[in-house]
Every structure is written in structure tokens, then in C-alpha cells.
Protein backbone atom coordinates (compact mmCIF):
# COMPACT_ATOMS: atom_id res chain seq x y z
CA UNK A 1 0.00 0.00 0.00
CA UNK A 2 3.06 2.41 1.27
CA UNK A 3 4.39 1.88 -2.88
CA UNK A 4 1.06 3.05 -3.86
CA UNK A 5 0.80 5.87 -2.29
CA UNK A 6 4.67 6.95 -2.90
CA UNK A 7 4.04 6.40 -6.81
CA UNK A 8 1.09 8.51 -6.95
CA UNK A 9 2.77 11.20 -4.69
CA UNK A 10 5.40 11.08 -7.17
CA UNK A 11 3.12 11.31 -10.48
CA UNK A 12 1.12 14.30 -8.32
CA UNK A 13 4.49 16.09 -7.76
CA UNK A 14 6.01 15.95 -10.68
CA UNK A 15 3.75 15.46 -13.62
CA UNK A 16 3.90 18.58 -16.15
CA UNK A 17 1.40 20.91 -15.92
CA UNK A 18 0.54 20.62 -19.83
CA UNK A 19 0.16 17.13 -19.51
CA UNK A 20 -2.99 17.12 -17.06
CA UNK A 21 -6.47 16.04 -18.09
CA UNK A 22 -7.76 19.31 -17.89
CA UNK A 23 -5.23 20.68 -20.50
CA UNK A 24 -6.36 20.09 -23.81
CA UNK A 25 -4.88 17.02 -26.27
CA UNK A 26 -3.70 19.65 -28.87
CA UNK A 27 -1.83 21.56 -26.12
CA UNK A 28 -0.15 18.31 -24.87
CA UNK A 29 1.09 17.38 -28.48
CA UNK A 30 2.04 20.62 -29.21
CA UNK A 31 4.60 20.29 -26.34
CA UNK A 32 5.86 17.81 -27.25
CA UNK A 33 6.63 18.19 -30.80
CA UNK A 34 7.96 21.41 -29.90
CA UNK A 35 10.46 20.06 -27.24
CA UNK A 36 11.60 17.14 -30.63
CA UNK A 37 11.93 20.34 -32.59
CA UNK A 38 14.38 22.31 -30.28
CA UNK A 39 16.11 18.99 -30.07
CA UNK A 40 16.40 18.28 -33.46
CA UNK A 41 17.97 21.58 -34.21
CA UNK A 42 20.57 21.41 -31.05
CA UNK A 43 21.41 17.86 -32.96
CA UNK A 44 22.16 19.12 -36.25
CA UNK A 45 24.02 22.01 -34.50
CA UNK A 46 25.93 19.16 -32.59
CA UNK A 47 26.11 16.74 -34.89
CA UNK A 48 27.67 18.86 -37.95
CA UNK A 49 30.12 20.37 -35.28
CA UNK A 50 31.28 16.44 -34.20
CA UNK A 51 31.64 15.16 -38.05
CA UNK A 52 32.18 16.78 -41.31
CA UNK A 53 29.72 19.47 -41.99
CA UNK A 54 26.65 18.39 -43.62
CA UNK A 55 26.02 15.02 -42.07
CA UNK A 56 22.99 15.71 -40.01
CA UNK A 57 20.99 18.59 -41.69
CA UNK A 58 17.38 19.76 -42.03
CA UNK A 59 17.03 22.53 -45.03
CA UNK A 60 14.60 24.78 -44.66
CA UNK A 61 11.32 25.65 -42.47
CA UNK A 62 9.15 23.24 -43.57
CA UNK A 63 12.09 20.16 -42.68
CA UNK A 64 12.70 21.55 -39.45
CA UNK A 65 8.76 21.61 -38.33
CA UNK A 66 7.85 18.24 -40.31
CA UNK A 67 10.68 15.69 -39.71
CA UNK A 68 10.30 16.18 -36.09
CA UNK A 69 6.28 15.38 -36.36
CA UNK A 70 7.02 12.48 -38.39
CA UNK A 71 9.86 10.94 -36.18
CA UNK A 72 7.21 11.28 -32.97
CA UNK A 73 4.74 9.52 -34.94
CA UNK A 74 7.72 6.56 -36.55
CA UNK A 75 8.76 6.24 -32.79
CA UNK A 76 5.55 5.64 -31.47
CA UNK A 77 4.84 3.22 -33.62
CA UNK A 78 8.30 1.52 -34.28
CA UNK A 79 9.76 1.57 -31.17
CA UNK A 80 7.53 -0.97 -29.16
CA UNK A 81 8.11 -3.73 -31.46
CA UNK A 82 11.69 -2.79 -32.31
CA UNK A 83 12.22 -3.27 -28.20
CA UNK A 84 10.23 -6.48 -28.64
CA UNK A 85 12.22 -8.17 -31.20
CA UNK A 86 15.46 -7.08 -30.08
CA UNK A 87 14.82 -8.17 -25.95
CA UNK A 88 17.33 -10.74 -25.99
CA UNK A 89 19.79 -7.79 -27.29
CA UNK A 90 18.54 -5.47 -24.77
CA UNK A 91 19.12 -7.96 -21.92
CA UNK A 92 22.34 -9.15 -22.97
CA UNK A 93 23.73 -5.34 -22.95
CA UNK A 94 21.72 -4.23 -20.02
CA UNK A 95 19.80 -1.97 -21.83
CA UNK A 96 22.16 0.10 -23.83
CA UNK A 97 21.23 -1.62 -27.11
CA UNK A 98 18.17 0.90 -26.95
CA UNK A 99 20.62 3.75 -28.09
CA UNK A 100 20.93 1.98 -31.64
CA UNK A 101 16.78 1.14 -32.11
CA UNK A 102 17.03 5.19 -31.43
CA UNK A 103 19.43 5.37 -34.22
CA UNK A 104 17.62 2.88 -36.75
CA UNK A 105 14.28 4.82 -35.82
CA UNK A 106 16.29 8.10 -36.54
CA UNK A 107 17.02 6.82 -39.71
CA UNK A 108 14.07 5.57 -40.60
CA UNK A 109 12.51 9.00 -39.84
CA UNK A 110 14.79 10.23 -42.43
CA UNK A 111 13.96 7.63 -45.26
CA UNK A 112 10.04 8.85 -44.31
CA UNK A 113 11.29 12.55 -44.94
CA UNK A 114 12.60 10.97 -48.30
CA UNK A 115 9.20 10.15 -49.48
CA UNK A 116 7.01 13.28 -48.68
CA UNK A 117 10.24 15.34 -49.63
CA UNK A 118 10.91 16.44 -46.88
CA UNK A 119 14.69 18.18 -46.70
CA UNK A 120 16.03 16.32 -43.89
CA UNK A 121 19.54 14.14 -44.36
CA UNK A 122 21.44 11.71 -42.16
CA UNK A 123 24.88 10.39 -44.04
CA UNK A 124 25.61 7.62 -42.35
CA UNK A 125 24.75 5.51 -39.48
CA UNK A 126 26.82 7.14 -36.81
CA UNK A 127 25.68 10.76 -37.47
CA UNK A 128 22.20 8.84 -36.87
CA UNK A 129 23.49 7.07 -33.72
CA UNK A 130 25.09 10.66 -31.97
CA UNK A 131 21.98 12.35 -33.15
CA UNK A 132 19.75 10.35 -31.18
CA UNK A 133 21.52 10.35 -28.61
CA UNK A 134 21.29 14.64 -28.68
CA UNK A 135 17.87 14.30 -29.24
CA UNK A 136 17.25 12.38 -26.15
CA UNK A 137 19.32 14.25 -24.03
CA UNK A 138 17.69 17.46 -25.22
CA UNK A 139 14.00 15.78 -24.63
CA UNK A 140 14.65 14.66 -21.00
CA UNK A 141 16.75 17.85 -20.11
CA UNK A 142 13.70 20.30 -21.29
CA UNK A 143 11.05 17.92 -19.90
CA UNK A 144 12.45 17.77 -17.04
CA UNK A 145 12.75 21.28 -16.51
CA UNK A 146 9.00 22.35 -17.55
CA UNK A 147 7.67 19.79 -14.70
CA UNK A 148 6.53 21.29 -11.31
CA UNK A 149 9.44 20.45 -9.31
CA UNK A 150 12.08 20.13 -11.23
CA UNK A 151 14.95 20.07 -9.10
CA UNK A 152 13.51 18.78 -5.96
CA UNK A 153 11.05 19.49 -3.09
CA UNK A 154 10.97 23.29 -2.45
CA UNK A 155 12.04 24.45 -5.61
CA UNK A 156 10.14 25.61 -8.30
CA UNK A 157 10.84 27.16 -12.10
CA UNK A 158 7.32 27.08 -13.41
């Protein structure tokens, strides 16, 4: 009973305010596509200053609002039953295997882009592999920060 009460002391405390049931669906998605857009353009800043220029790179408005949208909507539906098939994989390497299903969805996302013509390019798998890795850093670090405590009890930013 004492779990049950911690995990939904925990959920109360420190679930973001746009993602109540009282906020609006549209709001909530717009959130978060616009925390995978900010983190899609830190990775291309990151990634082209790691490698060669022009590995990582979204041309244009319309890449840099669309690719974003379509790699939330590719990892929601890829990345269940990539985790599923590769399990053993994941078990075997504790869990880190779950940076290169980011990558392959990453990519992916890219060869989506490719058919609506969309300008966004990955050359090559590790420009894929560092990006997602950017992307989520950048995701946890700016939805962690726009929850109601985000540095502990006491402390408040929003």
C-alpha cells in the first residue's frame, strides 16, 4: 500500500502541468513536438560540429517543423516492437542496445522525410546514432525542466 501511495505522490508532484487532463490534447502534443523540434535543431548544430559538416541537416522551415512530427509519430509506432524483437539484445547489454533502435528509428525518420520530400539528411549511421543520442538528451533535459518540481522538493521554475 506504502508503494502506492509513494508512486502517486510522485506522479502528483512531478507530472507537467501541460500534460494534465484538464489541458487540452492539442496543447499536450504541441509540447511535445515542440520540445523534438528544439532537439532536433541542437542535434544538427551538434552533430555537424562532431563530423564533417553536412552530415545531419534539415534545409529549410518546412524540414525543421515536419521531420520532427514524423519521427514522434515513426517512434511511437516503431519503437515498441523494435524493443520487442530485439529483448534478448537489450538484456544481454543491459539496456544500452536501446541507443541503436534510437538510431535505426532516426534513420528511418529520415527515409520517411525521403518520401514526402521532406529536406532532412542523415549520411551515415553514426551521425544517426550521436543524433539520437542529442535528441534524447535534449527531450529529457527540457522535460524535465517544464515539470513542477524540477529540481527537488521546495524548488520551483514554473
Amino acid at each position: 500500500m506504502l508503494d502506492r501511495v509513494v508512486f502517486i505522490r510522485y506522479v502528483e508532484e512531478t507530472e507537467p502541468p501541460w500534460d494534465h487532463g484538464d489541458v487540452p490534447w492539442i496543447v499536450r502534443i504541441a509540447v511535445r513536438w515542440g520540445i523534438t523540434v528544439v532537439a532536433f535543431v541542437v542535434a544538427e548544430w551538434f552533430v555537424n560540429g562532431v563530423f564533417d559538416r553536412d552530415r545531419f541537416f534539415l534545409i529549410g522551415t518546412e524540414a525543421t517543423l515536419l521531420a520532427p512530427a514524423i519521427f514522434v509519430v515513426v517512434r511511437a509506432v516503431l519503437r515498441p516492437l523494435l524493443i520487442f524483437l530485439t529483448c534478448p539484445l537489450q538484456i544481454i547489454t543491459l539496456g544500452l542496445f536501446i541507443t541503436v533502435v534510437n538510431a535505426l528509428i532516426l534513420v528511418f525518420t529520415e527515409e520517411v522525410c525521403d518520401w514526402f520530400s521532406i529536406d532532412f539528411v542523415i549520411d551515415g549511421f553514426w551521425p544517426a546514432f550521436v543524433g539520437a543520442l542529442v535528441i534524447s538528451g535534449v527531450s529529457f533535459v527540457i522535460s524535465r525542466f517544464l515539470r513542477r518540481n524540477p529540481l527537488g522538493r521546495g524548488r520551483r521554475l514554473l
